[in-house]
Protein backbone atom coordinates (compact mmCIF):
# COMPACT_ATOMS: atom_id res chain seq x y z
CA UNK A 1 -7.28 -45.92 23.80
CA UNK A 2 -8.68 -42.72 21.96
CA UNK A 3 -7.42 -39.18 22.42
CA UNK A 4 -10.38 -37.96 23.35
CA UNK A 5 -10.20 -35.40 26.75
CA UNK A 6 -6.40 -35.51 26.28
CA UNK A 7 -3.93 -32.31 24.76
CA UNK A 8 -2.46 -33.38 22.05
CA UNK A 9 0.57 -31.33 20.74
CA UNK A 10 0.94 -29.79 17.35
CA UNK A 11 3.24 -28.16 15.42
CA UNK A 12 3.33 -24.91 15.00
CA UNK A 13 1.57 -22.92 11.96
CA UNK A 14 2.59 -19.49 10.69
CA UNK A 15 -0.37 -17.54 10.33
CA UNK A 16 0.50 -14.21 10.07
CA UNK A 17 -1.03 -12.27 7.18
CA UNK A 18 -0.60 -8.58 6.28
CA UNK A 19 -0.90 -6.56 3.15
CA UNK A 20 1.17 -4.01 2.60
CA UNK A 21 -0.10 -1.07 0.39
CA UNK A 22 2.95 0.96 -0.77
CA UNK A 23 3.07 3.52 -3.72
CA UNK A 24 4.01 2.07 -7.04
CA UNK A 25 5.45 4.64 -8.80
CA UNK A 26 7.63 7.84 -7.80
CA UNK A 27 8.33 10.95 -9.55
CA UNK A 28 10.49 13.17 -7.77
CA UNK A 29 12.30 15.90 -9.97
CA UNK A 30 12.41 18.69 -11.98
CA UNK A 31 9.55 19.32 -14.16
CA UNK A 32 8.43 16.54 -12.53
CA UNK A 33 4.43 17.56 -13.68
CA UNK A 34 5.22 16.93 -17.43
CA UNK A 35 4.86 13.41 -16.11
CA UNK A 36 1.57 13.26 -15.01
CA UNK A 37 -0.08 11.35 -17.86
CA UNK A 38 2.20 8.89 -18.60
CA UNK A 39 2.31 7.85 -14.75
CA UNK A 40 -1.72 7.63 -14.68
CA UNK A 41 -1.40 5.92 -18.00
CA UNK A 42 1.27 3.07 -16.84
CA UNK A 43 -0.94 2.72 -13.67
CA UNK A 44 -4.16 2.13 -16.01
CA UNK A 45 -6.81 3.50 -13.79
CA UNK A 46 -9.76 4.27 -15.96
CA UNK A 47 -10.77 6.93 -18.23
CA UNK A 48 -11.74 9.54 -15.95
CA UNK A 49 -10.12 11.59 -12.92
CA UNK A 50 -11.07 14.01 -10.45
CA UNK A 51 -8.32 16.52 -9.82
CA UNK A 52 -8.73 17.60 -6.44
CA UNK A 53 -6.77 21.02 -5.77
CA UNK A 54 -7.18 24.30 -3.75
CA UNK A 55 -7.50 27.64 -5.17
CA UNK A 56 -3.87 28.72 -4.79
CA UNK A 57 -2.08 25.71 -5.64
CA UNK A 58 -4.71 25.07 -7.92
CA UNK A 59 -2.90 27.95 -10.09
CA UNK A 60 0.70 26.69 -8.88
CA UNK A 61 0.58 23.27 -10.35
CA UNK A 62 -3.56 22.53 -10.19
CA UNK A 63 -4.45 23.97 -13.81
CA UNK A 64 -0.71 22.39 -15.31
CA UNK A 65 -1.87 19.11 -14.52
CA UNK A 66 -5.84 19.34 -15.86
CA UNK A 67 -4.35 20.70 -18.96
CA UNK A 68 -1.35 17.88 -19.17
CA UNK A 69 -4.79 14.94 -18.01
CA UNK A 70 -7.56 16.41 -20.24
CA UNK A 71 -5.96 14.97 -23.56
CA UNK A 72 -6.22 11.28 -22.68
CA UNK A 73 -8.90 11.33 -19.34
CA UNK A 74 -12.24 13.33 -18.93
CA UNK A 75 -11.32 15.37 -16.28
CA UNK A 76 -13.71 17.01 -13.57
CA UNK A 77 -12.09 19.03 -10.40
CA UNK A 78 -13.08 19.74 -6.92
CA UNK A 79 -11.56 22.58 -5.06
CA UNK A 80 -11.14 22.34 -1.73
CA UNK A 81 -9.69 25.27 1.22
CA UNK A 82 -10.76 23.52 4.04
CA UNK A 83 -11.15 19.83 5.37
CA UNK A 84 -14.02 18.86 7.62
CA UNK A 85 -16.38 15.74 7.46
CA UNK A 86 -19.05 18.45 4.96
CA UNK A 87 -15.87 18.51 2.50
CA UNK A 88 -14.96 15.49 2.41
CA UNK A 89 -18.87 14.01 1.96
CA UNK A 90 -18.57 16.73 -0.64
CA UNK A 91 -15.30 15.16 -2.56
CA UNK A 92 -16.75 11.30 -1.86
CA UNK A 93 -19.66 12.72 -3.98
CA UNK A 94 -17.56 14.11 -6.72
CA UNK A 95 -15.20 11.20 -6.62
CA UNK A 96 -18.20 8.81 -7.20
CA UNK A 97 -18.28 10.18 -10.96
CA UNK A 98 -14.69 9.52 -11.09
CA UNK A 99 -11.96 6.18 -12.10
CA UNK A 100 -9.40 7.52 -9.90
CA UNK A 101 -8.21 10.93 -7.80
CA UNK A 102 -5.15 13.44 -8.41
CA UNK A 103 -4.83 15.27 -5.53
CA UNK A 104 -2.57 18.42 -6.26
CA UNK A 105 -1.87 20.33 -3.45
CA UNK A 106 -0.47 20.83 0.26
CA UNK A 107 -1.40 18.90 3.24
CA UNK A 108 -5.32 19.51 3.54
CA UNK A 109 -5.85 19.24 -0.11
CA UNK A 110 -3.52 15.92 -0.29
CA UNK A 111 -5.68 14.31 2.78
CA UNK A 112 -9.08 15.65 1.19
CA UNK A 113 -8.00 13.22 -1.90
CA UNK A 114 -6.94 10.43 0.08
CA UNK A 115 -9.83 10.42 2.38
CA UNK A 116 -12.42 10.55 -0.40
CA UNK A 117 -10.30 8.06 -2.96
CA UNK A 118 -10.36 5.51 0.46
CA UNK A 119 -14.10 5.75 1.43
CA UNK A 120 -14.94 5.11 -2.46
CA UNK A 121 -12.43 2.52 -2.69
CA UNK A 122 -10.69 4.43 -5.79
CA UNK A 123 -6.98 4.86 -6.27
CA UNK A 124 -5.45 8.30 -5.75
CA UNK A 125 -1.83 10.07 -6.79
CA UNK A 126 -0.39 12.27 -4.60
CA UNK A 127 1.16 15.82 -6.60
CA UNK A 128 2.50 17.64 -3.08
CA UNK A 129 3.15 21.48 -4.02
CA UNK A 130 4.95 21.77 -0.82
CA UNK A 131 7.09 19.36 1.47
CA UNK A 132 5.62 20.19 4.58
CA UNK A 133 4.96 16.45 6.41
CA UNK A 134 5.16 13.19 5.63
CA UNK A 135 1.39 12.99 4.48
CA UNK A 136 1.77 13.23 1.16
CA UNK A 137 3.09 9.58 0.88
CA UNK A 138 1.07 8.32 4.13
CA UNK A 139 -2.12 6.05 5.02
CA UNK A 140 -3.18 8.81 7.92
CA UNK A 141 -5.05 11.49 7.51
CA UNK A 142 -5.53 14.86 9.65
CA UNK A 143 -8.78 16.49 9.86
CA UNK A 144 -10.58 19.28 11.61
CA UNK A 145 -13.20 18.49 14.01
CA UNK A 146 -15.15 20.05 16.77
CA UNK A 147 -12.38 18.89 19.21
CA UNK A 148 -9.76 19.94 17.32
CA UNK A 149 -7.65 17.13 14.88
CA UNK A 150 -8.57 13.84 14.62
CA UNK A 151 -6.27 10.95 12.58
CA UNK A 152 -8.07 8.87 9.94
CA UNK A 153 -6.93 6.11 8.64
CA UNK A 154 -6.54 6.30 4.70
CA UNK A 155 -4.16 4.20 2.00
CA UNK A 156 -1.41 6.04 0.62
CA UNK A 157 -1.01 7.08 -2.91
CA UNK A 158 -0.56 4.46 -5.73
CA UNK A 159 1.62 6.61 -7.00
CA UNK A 160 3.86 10.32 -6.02
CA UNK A 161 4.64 13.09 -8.37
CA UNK A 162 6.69 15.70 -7.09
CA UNK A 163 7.97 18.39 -8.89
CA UNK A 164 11.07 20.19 -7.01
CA UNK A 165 10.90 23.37 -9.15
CA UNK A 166 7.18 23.93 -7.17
CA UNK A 167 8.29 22.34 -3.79
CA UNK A 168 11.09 24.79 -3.93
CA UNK A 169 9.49 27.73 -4.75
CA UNK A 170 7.09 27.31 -1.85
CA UNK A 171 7.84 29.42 1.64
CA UNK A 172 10.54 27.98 2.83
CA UNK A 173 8.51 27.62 6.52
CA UNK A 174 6.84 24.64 4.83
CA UNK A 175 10.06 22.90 4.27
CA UNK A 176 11.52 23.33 7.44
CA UNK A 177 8.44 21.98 8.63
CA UNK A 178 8.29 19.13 6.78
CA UNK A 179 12.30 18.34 7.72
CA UNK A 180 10.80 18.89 11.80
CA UNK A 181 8.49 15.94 11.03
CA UNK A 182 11.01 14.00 9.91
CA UNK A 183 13.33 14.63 12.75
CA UNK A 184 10.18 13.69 15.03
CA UNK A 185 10.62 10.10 13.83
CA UNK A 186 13.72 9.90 16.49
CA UNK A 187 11.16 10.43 19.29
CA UNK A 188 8.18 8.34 17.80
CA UNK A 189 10.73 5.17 17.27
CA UNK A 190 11.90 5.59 20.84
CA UNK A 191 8.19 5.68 22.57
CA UNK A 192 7.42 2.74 20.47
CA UNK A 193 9.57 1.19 21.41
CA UNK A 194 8.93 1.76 25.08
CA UNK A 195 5.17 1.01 24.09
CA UNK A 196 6.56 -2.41 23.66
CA UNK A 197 8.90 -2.70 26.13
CA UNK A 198 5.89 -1.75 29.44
CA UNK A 199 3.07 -2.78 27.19
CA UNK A 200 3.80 -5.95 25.16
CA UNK A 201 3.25 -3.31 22.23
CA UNK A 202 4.71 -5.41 18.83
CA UNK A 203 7.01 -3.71 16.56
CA UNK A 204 8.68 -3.90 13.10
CA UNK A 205 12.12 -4.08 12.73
CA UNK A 206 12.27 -2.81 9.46
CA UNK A 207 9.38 0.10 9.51
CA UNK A 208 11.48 1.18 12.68
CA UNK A 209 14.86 1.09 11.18
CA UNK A 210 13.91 2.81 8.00
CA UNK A 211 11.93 5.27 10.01
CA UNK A 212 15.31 6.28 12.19
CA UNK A 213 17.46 6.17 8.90
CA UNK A 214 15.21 9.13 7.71
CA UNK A 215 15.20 11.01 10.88
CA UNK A 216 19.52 10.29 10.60
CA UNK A 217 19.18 11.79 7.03
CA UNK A 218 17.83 14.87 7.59
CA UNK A 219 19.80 15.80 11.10
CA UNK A 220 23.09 14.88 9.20
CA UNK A 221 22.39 17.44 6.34
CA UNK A 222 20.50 19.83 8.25
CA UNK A 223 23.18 22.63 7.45
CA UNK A 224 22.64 22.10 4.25
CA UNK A 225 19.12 22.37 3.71
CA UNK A 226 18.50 25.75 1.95
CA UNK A 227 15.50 27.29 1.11
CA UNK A 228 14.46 27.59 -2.63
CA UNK A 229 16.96 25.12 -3.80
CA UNK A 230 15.50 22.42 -5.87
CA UNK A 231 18.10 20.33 -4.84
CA UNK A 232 17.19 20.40 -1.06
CA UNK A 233 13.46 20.04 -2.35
CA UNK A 234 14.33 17.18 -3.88
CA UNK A 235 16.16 15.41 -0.97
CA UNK A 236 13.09 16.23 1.55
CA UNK A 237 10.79 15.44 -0.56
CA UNK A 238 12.58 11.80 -0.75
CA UNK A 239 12.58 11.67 2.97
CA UNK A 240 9.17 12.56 3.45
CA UNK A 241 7.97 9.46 1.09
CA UNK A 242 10.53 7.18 2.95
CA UNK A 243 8.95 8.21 6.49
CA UNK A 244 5.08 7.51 4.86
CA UNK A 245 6.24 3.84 3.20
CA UNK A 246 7.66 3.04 6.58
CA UNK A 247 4.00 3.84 8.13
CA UNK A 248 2.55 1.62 5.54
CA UNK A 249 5.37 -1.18 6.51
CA UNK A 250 4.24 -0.95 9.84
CA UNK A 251 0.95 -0.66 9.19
CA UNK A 252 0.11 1.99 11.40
CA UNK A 253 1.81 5.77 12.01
CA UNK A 254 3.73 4.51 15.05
CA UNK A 255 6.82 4.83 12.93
CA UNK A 256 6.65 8.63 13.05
CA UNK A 257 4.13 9.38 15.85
CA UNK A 258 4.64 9.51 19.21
CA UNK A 259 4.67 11.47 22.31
CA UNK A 260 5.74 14.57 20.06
CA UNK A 261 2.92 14.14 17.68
CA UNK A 262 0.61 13.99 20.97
CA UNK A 263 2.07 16.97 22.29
CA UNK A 264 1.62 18.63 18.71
CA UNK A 265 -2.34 17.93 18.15
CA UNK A 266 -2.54 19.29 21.65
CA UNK A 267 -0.93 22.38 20.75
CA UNK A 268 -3.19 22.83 17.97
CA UNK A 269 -5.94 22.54 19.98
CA UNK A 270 -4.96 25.32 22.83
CA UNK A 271 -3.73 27.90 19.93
CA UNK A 272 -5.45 27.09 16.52
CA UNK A 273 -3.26 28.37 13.14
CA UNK A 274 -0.06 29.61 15.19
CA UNK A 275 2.09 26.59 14.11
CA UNK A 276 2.02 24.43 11.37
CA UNK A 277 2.23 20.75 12.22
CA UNK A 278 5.66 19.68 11.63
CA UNK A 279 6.75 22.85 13.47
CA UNK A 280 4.58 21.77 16.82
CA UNK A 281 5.59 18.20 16.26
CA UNK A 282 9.52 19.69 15.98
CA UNK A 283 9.26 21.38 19.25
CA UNK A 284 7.65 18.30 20.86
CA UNK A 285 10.48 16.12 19.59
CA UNK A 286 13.13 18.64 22.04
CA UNK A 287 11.28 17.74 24.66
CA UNK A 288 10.09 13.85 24.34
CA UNK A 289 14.12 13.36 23.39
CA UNK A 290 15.10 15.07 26.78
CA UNK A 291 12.60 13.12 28.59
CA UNK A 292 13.99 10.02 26.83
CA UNK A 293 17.20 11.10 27.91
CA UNK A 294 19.00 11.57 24.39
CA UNK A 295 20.86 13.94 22.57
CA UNK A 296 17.91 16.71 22.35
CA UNK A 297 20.39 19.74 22.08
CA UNK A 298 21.53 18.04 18.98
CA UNK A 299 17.53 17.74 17.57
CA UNK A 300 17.17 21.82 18.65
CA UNK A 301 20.62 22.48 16.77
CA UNK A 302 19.62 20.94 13.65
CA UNK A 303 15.60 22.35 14.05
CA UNK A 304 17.45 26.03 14.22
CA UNK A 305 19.69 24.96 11.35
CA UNK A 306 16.57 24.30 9.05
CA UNK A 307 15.24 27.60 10.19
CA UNK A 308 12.18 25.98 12.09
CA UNK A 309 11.13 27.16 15.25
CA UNK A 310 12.13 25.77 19.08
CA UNK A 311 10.52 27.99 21.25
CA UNK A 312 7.01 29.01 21.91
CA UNK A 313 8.49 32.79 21.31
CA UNK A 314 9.50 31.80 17.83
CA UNK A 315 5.55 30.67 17.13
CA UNK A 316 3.87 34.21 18.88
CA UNK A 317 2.90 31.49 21.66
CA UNK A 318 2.68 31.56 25.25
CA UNK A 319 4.75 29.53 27.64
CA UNK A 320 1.34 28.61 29.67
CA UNK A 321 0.01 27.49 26.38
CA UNK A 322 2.97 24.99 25.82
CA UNK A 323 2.63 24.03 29.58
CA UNK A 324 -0.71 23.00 29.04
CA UNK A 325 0.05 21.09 26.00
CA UNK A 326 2.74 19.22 27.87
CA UNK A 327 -0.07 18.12 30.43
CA UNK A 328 -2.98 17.75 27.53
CA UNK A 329 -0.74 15.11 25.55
CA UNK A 330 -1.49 12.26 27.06
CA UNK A 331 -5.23 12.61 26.57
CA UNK A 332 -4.59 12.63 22.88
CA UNK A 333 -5.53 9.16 21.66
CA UNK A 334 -4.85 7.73 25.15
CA UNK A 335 -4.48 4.00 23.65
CA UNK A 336 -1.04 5.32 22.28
CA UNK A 337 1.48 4.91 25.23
CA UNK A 338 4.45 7.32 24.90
CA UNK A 339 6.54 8.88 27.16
CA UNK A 340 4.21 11.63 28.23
CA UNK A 341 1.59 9.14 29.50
CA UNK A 342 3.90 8.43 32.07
CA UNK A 343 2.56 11.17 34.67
CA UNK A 344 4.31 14.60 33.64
CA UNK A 345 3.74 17.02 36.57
CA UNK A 346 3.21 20.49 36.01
CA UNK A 347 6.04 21.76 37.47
CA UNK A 348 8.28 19.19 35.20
CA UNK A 349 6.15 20.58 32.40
CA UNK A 350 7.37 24.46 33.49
CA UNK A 351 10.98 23.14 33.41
CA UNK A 352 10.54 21.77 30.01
CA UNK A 353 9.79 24.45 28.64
CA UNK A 354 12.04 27.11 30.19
CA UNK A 355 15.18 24.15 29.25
CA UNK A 356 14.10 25.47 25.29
CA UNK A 357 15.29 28.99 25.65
CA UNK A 358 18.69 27.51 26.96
CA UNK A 359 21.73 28.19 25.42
């Protein structure tokens, strides 16, 4: 008798298959820059890079690092302010000519170089002047559209150079906001977690605990975070690659986006260039944590510690405007369950934002 029409049982195969695309190498340090070369060099990328800088970090670190590349690499440069879909079609072009991408620079410039190195499948290093979010070490990308931000998805740097002595003479607003990002992570593990728990959402173990670790890091030296101290740049800046590697792990931003990143892009919407991103992600991360039912005094304590903001006073916004950010989240990439998708009211949204100014 065949086996034909009947199940037969077999064992079980492991098919999973992922590949992880992680930075190589990491500078992080003083004089840092002086490094460039020999990092591109060890990498062996090609014979030719596009720096891609803005105009003023482009004299911060941009023209130290085309002087320190042009005696072993023909070196071109693209300067870019902004980022929209016409600049980056503009670096794409310029990359085209190109081995390989530096981008030296804050966030925008950082994402213009990872965008364009991605979509002309060319490796880029990431120099970050300032240690503002955890995108200079991430495979995400923010960039302006007609509907505000929209995430793209990138690959992170082959490599990080990050000179403290620059990331600590920056305003010191950037590195608070960078340290609010991190904190954020707290938040974005915990609706991922829920994500999985209501929605069958799968995890990582390790992306999550690595993610949490980071977020631990920072709240447990948050008194000590100073501005202008190379030391504290140095110990961010750390954090901030930790927090993108455990995106890559997880192959996704779940790691260190939730509800509070929702609430953030949102917020950016309803008042354009009144808070930077890790500052509106901060300030979502009260609020998702209190929702969550955790510590989120603690998370404002250590926020006002850093110096970054916690109220919608601190930012020169409205309370209304926060309100309606609150109720906007959860149609900010609606496939991403978090805890604000779970029917906020706007009365609950009032309270939420009155319980910031509490003492």
């Amino acid at each position: 008798m065949g086996t034909e029409g009947n199940k037969v049982l077999k064992s079980k195969q492991f098919d999973k298959s992922r590949w992880l695309q992680l930075p190589r190498d990491v500078v992080i340090g003083h004089d840092a820059l002086s490094q460039i070369a020999t990092v591109a060099g060890d990498l062996r990328l090609g014979s030719s890079v596009l720096v891609v800088t803005g105009s003023h970090t482009g004299e911060l670190a941009g023209k130290k690092v085309i002087s320190l590349l042009s005696g072993d690499y023909t070196v071109s440069t693209f300067v870019s302010d902004t980022l929209d879909m016409e600049v980056i079609a503009r670096a794409e072009a310029a990359a085209e000519k190109a081995d390989f991408l530096v981008g030296v620079g804050g966030g925008r410039v950082i994402d213009t170089a990872k965008i364009a190195s991605y979509n002309t499948d060319r490796q880029f290093i990431s120099v970050p002047t300032a240690a503002s979010h955890d995108g200079i070490a991430s495979a995400r990308a923010s960039v302006s559209s007609g509907d505000g931000n929209v995430s793209l998805q990138a690959h992170p740097p082959i490599a990080v150079v990050a000179d403290t002595g620059v990331i600590a003479a920056a305003p010191h607003r950037l590195l608070a906001s960078g340290c609010a990002d991190i904190i954020s992570n707290y938040t974005a593990i915990l609706d991922w977690e829920l994500a999985h728990r209501l929605r069958g959402e799968e995890v990582s173990e390790y992306a999550l605990a690595l993610s949490k670790m980071t977020a631990e890091q920072v709240m447990e030296h948050a008194g000590a975070i100073k501005p202008h101290q190379e030391e504290t740049a140095w110990f961010v800046t750390k954090a901030l690659v930790a927090s993108g590697v455990a995106m890559s792990i997880a192959g996704s931003s779940r790691p260190a986006s939730g509800g509070e990143h929702k609430f953030g892009h949102a917020l950016e919407r309803l008042a354009p260039g009144k808070a930077l991103h890790g500052e509106a992600c901060g300030i979502g991360t009260i609020i998702t944590m209190y929702l969550h039912g955790g510590d989120w005094r603690a998370i404002r304590a250590a926020l006002r510690a850093i110096g970054a903001p916690i109220t919608p006073r601190d930012l020169g916004i409205e309370d209304r405007i926060f309100v309606e950010a609150l109720l906007m989240a959860k149609t900010i990439r609606p496939e991403r369950f978090t805890i604000l998708d779970m029917g906020l009211s706007p009365e609950a949204a009032e309270d939420m934002v009155r319980m910031l100014y509490q003492e």
